[in-house]
N, C-alpha and C. Protein backbone atom coordinates (compact mmCIF):
# COMPACT_ATOMS: atom_id res chain seq x y z
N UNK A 1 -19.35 46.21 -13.50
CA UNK A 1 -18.01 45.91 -13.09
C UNK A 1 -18.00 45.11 -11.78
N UNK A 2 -18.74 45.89 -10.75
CA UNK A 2 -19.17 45.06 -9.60
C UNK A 2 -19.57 43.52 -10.19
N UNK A 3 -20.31 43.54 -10.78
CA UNK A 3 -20.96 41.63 -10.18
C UNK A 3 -19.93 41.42 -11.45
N UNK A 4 -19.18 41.89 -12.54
CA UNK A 4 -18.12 41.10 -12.91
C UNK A 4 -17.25 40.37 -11.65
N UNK A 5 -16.12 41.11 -11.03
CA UNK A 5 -15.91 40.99 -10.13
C UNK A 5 -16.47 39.69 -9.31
N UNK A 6 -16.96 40.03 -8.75
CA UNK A 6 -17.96 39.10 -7.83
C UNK A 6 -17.93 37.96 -8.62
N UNK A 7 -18.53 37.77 -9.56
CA UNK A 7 -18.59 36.22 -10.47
C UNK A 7 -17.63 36.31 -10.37
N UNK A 8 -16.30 36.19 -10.87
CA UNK A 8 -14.52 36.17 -10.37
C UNK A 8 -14.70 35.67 -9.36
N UNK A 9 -15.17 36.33 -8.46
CA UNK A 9 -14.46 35.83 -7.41
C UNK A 9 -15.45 34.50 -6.78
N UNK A 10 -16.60 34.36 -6.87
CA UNK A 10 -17.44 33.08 -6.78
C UNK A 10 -16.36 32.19 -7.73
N UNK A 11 -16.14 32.00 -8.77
CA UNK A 11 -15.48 31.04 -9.68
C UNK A 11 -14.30 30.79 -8.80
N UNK A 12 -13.15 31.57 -8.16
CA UNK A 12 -12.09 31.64 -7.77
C UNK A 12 -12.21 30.33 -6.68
N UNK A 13 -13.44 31.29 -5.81
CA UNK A 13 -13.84 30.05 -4.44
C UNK A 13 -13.87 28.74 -4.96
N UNK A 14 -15.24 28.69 -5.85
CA UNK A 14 -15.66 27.22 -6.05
C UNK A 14 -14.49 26.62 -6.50
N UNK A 15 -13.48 26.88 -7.57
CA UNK A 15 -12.27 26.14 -7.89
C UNK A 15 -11.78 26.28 -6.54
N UNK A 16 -11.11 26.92 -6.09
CA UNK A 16 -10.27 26.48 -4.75
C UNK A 16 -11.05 25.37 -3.59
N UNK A 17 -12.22 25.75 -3.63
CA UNK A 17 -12.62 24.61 -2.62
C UNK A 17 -13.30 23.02 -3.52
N UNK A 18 -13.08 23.11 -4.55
CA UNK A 18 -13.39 21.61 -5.48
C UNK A 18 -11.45 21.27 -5.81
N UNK A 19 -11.06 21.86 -5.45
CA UNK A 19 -9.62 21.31 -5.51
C UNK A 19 -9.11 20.88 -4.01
N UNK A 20 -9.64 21.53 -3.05
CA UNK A 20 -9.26 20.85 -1.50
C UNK A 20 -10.21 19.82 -1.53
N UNK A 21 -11.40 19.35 -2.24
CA UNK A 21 -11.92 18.01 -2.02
C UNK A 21 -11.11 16.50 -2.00
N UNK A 22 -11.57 16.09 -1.31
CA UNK A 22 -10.29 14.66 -0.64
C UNK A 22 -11.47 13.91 -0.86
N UNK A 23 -10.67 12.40 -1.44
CA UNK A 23 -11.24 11.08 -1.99
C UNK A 23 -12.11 10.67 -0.51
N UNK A 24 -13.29 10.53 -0.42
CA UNK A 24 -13.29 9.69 1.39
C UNK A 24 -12.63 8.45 0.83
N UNK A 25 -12.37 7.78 0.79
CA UNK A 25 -11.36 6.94 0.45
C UNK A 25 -9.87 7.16 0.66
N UNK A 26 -9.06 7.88 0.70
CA UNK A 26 -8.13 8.65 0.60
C UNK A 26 -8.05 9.09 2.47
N UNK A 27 -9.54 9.47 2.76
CA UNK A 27 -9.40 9.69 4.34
C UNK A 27 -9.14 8.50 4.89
N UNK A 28 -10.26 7.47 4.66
CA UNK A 28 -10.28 6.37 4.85
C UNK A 28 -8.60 5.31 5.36
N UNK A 29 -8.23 5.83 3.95
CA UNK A 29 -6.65 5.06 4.26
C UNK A 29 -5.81 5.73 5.42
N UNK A 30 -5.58 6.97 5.29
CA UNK A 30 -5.07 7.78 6.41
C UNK A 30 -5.11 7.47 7.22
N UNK A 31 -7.05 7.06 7.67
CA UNK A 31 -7.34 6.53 9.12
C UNK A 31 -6.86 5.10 9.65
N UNK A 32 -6.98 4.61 8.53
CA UNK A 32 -6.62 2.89 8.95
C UNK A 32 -4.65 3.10 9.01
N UNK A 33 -4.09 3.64 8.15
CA UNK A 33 -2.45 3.32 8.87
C UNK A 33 -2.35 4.08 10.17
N UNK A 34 -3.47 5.43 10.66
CA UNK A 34 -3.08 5.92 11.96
C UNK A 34 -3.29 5.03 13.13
N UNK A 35 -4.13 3.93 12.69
CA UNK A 35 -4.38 2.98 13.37
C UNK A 35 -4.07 1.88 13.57
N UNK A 36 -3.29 1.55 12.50
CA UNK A 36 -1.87 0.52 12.56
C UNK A 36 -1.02 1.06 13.32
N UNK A 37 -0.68 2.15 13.57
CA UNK A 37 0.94 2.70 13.94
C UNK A 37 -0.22 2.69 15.25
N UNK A 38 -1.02 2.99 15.50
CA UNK A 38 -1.53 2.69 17.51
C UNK A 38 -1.60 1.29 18.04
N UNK A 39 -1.68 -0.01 16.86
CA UNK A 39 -1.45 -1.45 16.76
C UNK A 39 -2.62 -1.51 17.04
N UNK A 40 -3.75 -0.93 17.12
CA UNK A 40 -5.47 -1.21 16.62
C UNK A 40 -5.38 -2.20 15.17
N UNK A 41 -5.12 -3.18 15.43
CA UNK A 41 -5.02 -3.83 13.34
C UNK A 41 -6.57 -3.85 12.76
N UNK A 42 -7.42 -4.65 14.00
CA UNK A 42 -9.02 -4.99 13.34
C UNK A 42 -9.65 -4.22 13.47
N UNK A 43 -9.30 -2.63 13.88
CA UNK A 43 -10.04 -1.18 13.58
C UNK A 43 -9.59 -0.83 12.42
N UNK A 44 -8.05 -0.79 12.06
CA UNK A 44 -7.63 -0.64 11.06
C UNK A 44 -8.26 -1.29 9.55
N UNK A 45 -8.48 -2.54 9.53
CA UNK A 45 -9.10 -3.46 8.91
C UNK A 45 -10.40 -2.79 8.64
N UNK A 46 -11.08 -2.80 9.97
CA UNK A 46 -12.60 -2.05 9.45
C UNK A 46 -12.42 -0.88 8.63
N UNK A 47 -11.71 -0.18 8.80
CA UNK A 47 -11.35 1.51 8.64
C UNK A 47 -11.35 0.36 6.63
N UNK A 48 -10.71 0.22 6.37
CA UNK A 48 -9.90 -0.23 4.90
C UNK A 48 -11.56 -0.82 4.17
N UNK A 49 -12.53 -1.61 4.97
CA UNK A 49 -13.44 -2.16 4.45
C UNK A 49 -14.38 -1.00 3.97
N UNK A 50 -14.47 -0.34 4.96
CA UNK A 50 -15.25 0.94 4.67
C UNK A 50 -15.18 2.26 3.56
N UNK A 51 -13.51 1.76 3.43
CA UNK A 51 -12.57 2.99 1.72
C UNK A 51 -13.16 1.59 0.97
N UNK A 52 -13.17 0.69 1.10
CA UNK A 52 -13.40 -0.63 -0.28
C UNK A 52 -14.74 -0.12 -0.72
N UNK A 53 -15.48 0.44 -0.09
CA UNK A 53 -17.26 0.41 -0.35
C UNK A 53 -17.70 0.66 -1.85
N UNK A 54 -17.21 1.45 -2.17
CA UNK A 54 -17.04 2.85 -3.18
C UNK A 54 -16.24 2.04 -4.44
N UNK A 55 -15.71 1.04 -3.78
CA UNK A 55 -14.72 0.97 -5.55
C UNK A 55 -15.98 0.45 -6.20
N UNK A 56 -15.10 0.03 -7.57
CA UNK A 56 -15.70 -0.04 -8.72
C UNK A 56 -14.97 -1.17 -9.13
N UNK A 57 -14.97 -2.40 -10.00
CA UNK A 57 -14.28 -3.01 -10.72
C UNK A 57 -13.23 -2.59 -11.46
N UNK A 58 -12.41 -2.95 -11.54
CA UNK A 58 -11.01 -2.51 -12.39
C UNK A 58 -10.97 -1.13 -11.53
N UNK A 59 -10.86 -0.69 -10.21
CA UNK A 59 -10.48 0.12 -9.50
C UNK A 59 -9.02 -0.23 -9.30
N UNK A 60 -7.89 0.91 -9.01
CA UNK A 60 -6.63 0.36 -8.90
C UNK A 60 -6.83 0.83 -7.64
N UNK A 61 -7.44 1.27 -6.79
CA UNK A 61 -7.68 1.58 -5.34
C UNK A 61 -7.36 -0.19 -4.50
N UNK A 62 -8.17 -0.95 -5.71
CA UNK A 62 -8.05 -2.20 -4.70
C UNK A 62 -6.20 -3.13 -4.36
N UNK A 63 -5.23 -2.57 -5.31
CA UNK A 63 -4.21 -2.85 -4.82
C UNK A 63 -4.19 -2.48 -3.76
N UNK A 64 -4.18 -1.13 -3.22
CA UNK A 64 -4.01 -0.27 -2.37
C UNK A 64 -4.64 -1.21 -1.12
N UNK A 65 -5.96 -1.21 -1.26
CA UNK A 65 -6.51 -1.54 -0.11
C UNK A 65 -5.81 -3.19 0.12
N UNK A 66 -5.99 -4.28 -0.88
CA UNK A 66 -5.23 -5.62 -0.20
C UNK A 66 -4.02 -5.26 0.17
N UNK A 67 -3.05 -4.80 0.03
CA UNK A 67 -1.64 -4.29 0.32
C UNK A 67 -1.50 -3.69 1.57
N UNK A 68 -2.40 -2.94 1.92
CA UNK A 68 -3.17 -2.23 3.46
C UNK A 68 -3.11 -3.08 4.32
N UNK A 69 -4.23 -3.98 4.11
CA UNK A 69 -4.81 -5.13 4.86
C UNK A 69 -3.57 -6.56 4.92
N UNK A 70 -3.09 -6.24 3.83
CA UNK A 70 -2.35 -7.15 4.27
C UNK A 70 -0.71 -7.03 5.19
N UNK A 71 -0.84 -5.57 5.17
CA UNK A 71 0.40 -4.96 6.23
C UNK A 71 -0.28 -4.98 7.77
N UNK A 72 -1.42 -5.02 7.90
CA UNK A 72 -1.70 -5.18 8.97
C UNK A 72 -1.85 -6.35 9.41
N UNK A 73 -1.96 -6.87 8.53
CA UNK A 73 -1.68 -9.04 9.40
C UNK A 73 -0.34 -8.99 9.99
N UNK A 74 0.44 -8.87 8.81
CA UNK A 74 1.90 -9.00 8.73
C UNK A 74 2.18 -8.06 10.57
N UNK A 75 1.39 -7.26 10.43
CA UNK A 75 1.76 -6.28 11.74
C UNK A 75 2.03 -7.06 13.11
N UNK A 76 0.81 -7.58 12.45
CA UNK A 76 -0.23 -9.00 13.55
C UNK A 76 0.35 -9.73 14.11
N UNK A 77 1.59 -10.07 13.09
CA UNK A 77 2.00 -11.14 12.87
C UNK A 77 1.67 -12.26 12.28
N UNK A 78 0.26 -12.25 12.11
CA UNK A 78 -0.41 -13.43 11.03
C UNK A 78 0.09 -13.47 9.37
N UNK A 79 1.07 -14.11 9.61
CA UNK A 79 1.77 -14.36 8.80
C UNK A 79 0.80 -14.89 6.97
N UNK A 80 0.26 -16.12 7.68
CA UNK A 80 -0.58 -16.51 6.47
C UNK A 80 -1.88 -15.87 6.11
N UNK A 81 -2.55 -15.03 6.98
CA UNK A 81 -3.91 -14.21 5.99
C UNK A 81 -2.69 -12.71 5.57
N UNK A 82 -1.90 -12.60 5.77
CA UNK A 82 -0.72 -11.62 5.51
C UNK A 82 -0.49 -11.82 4.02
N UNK A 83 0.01 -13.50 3.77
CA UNK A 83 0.19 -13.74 2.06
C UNK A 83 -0.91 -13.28 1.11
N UNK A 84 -1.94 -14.20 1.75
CA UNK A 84 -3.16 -14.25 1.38
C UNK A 84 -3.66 -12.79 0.78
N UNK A 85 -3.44 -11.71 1.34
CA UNK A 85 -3.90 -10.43 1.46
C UNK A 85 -2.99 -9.88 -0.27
N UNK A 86 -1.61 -9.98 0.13
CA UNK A 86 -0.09 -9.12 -0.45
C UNK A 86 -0.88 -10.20 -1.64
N UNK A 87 -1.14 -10.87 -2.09
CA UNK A 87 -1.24 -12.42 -3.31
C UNK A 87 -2.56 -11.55 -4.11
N UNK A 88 -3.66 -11.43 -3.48
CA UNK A 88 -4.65 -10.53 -3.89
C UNK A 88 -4.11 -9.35 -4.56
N UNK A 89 -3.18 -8.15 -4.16
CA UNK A 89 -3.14 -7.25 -4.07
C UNK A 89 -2.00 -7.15 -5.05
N UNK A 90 -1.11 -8.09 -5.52
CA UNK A 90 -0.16 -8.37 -6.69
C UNK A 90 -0.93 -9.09 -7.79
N UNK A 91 -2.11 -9.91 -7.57
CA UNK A 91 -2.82 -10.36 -8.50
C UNK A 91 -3.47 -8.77 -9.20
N UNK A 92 -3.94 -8.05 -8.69
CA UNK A 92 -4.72 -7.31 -8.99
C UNK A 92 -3.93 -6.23 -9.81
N UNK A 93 -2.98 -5.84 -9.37
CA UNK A 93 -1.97 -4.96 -10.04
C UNK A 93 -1.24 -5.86 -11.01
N UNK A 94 -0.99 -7.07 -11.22
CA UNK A 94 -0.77 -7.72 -12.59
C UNK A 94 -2.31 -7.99 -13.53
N UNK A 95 -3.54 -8.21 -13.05
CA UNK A 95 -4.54 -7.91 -13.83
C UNK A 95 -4.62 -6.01 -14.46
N UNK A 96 -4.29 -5.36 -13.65
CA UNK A 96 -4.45 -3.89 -13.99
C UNK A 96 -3.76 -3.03 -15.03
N UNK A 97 -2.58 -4.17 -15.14
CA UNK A 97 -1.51 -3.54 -15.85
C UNK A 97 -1.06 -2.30 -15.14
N UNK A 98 -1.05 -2.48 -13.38
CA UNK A 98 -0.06 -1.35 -12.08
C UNK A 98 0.90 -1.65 -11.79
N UNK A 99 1.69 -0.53 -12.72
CA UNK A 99 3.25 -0.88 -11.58
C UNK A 99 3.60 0.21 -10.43
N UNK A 100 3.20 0.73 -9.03
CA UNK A 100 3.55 1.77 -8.46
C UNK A 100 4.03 1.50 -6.70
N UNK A 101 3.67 2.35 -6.32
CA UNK A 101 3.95 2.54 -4.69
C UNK A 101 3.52 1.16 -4.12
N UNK A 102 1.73 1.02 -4.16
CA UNK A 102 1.19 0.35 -3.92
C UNK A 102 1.57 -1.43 -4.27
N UNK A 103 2.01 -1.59 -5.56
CA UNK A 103 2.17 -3.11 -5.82
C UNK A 103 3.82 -3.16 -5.13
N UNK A 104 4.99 -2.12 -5.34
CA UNK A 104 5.90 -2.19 -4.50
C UNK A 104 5.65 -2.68 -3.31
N UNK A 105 5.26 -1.92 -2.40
CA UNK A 105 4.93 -2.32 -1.01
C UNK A 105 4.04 -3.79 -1.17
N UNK A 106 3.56 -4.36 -1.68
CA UNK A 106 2.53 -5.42 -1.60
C UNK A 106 3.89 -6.75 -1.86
N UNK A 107 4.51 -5.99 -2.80
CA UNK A 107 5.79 -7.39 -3.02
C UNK A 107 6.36 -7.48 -1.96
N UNK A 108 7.11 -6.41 -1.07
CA UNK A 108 7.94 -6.29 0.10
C UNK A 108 6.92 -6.84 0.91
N UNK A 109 5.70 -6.66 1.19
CA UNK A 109 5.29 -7.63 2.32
C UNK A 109 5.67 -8.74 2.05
N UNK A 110 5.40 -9.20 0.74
CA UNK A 110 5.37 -10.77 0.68
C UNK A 110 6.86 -11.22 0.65
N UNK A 111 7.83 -10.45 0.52
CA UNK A 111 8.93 -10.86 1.14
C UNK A 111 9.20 -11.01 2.56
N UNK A 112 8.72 -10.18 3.00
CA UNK A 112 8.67 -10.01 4.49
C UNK A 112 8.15 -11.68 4.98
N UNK A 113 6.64 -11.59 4.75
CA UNK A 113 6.47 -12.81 5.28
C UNK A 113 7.33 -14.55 4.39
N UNK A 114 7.28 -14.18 3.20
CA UNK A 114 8.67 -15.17 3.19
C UNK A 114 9.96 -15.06 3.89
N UNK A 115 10.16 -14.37 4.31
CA UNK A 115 11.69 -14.48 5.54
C UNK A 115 10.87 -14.92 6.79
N UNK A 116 10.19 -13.96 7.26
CA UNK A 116 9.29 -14.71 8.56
C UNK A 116 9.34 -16.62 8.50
N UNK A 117 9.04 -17.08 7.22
CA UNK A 117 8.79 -18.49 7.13
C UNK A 117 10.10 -19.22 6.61
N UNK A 118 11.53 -18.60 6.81
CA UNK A 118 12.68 -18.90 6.13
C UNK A 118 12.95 -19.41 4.67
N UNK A 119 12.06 -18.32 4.00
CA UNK A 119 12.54 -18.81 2.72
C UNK A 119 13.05 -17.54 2.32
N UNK A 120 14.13 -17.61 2.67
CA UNK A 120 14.97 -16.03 1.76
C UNK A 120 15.64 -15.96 0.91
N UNK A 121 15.64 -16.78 -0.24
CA UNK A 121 16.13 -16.88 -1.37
C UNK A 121 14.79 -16.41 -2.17
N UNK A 122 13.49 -17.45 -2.25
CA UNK A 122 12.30 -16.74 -2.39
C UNK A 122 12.00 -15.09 -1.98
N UNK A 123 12.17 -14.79 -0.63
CA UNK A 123 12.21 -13.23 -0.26
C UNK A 123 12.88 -11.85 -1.15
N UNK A 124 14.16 -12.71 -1.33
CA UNK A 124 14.90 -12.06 -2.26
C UNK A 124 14.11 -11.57 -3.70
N UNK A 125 13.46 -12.72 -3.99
CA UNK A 125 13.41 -12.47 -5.37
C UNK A 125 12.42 -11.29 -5.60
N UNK A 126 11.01 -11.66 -4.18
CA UNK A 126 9.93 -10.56 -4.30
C UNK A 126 10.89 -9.23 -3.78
N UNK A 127 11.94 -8.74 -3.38
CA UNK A 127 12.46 -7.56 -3.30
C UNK A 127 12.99 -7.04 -4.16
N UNK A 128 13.57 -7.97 -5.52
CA UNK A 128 14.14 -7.02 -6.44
C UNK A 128 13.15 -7.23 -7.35
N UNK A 129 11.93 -7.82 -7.25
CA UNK A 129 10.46 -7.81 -8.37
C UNK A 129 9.95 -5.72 -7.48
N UNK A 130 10.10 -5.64 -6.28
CA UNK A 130 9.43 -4.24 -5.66
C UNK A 130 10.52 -3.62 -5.52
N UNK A 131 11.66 -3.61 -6.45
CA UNK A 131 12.26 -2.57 -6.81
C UNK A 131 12.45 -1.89 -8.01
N UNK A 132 11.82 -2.63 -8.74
CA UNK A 132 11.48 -2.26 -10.24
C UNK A 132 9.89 -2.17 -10.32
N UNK A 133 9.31 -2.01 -9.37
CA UNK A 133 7.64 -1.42 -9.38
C UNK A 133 7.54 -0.40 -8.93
N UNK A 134 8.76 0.10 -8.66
CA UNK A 134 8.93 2.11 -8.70
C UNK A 134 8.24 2.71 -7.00
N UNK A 135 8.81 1.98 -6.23
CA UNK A 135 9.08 2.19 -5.10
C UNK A 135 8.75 3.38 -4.62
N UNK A 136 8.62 4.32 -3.25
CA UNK A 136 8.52 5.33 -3.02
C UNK A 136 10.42 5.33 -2.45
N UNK A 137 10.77 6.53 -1.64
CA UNK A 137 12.06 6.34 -1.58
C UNK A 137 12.35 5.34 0.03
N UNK A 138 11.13 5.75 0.74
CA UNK A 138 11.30 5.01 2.08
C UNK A 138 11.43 3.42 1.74
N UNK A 139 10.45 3.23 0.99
CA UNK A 139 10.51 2.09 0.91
C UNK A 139 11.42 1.70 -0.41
N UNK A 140 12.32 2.12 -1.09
CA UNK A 140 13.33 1.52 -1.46
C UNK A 140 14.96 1.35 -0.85
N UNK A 141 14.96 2.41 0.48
CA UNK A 141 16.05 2.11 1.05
C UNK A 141 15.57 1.24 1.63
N UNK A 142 14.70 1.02 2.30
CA UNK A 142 14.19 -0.70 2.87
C UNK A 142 14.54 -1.83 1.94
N UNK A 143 14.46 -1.59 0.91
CA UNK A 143 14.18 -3.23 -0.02
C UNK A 143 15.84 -2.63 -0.21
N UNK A 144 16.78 -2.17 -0.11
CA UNK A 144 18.44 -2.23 -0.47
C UNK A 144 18.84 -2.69 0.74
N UNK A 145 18.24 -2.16 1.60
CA UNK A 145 18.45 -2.53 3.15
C UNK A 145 18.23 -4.52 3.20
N UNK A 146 17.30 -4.40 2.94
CA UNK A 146 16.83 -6.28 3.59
C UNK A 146 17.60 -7.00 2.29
N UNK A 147 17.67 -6.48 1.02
CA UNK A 147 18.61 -7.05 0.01
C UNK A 147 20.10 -8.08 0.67
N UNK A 148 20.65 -6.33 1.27
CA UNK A 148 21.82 -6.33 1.47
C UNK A 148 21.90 -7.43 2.53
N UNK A 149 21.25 -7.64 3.05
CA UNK A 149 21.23 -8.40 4.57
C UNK A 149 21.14 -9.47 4.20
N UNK A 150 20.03 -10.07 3.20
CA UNK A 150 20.21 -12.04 2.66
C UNK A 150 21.54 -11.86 2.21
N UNK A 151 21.94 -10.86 0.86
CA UNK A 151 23.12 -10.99 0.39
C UNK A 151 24.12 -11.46 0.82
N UNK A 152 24.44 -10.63 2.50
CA UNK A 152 25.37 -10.93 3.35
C UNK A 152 24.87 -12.21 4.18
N UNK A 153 24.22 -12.50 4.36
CA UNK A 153 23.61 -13.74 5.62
C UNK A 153 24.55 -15.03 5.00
N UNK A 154 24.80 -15.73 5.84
CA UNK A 154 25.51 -16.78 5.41
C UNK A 154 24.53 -17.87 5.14
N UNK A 155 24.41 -18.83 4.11
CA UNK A 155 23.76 -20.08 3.60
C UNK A 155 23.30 -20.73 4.72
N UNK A 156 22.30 -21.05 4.47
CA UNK A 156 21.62 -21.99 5.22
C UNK A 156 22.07 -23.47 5.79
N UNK A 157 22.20 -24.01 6.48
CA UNK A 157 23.16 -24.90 7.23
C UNK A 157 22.13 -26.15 6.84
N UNK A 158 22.65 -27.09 6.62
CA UNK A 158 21.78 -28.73 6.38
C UNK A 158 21.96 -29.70 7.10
């Protein structure tokens, strides 16, 4: 009855602690946005190269990571390795057949940096393409938010 028991409870552990196992990858990302929000971008960057190690081809991790990298240009302000990054990271999630958090946010950058470069008719369009890629909720009151704002902006003057 004893080492019944006991095996129970060995099984109990090992499931509970193979279920707190975390992706290092998964840390990885954590570390690189804690390091965006300190405006470290090219620690951040390293931090993202180092979760890339590990993928695999046809990984959907790699939206994730160009979408990353490319919020931290955008942070930068480097507008154009910013496209460059969000372009990768929507290529990849239209090769993957991904529609989620990740390709959301990757469109809203690239709106972002299309308004940065005054094209907000273009901007527009990548915001209601990352509102039908199933948004998280933060970032869909954002994309109703910046919507609403070209909507209202008055035409461009010639």
């Amino acid at each position: 009855m004893r080492l019944a028991l006991a095996a129970a409870a060995v099984l109990l552990l090992s499931s509970v602690l193979a279920a707190r196992r975390v992706d290092p990858a998964e840390e990885r990302f954590k570390a690189a946005d804690a390091l965006m929000d300190k405006g470290d971008y090219a620690a951040a960057r390293e931090e993202l190269l180092t979760a890339r190690v590990d993928f695999k081809t046809g990984d959907a991790r790699f939206v994730r990571y160009h979408e990353r990298n490319g919020a931290s240009w955008l942070r930068e302000g480097k507008i154009k390795e910013a496209r460059a990054a969000f372009t990768i990271a929507i290529r990849h999630a239209q090769r993957l057949a991904i529609s989620d958090v990740s390709l959301a946010r990757a469109l809203t950058g690239m709106g972002l940096c299309l308004r940065r470069e005054g094209k907000d008719q273009l901007a527009l369009r990548f915001f209601h393409k990352a509102l039908s890629a199933r948004p998280d909720e933060g970032t869909r009151m954002f994309l109703e938010d910046q919507i609403q704002e070209l909507k209202a902006a008055p035409p461009p003057s010639r």
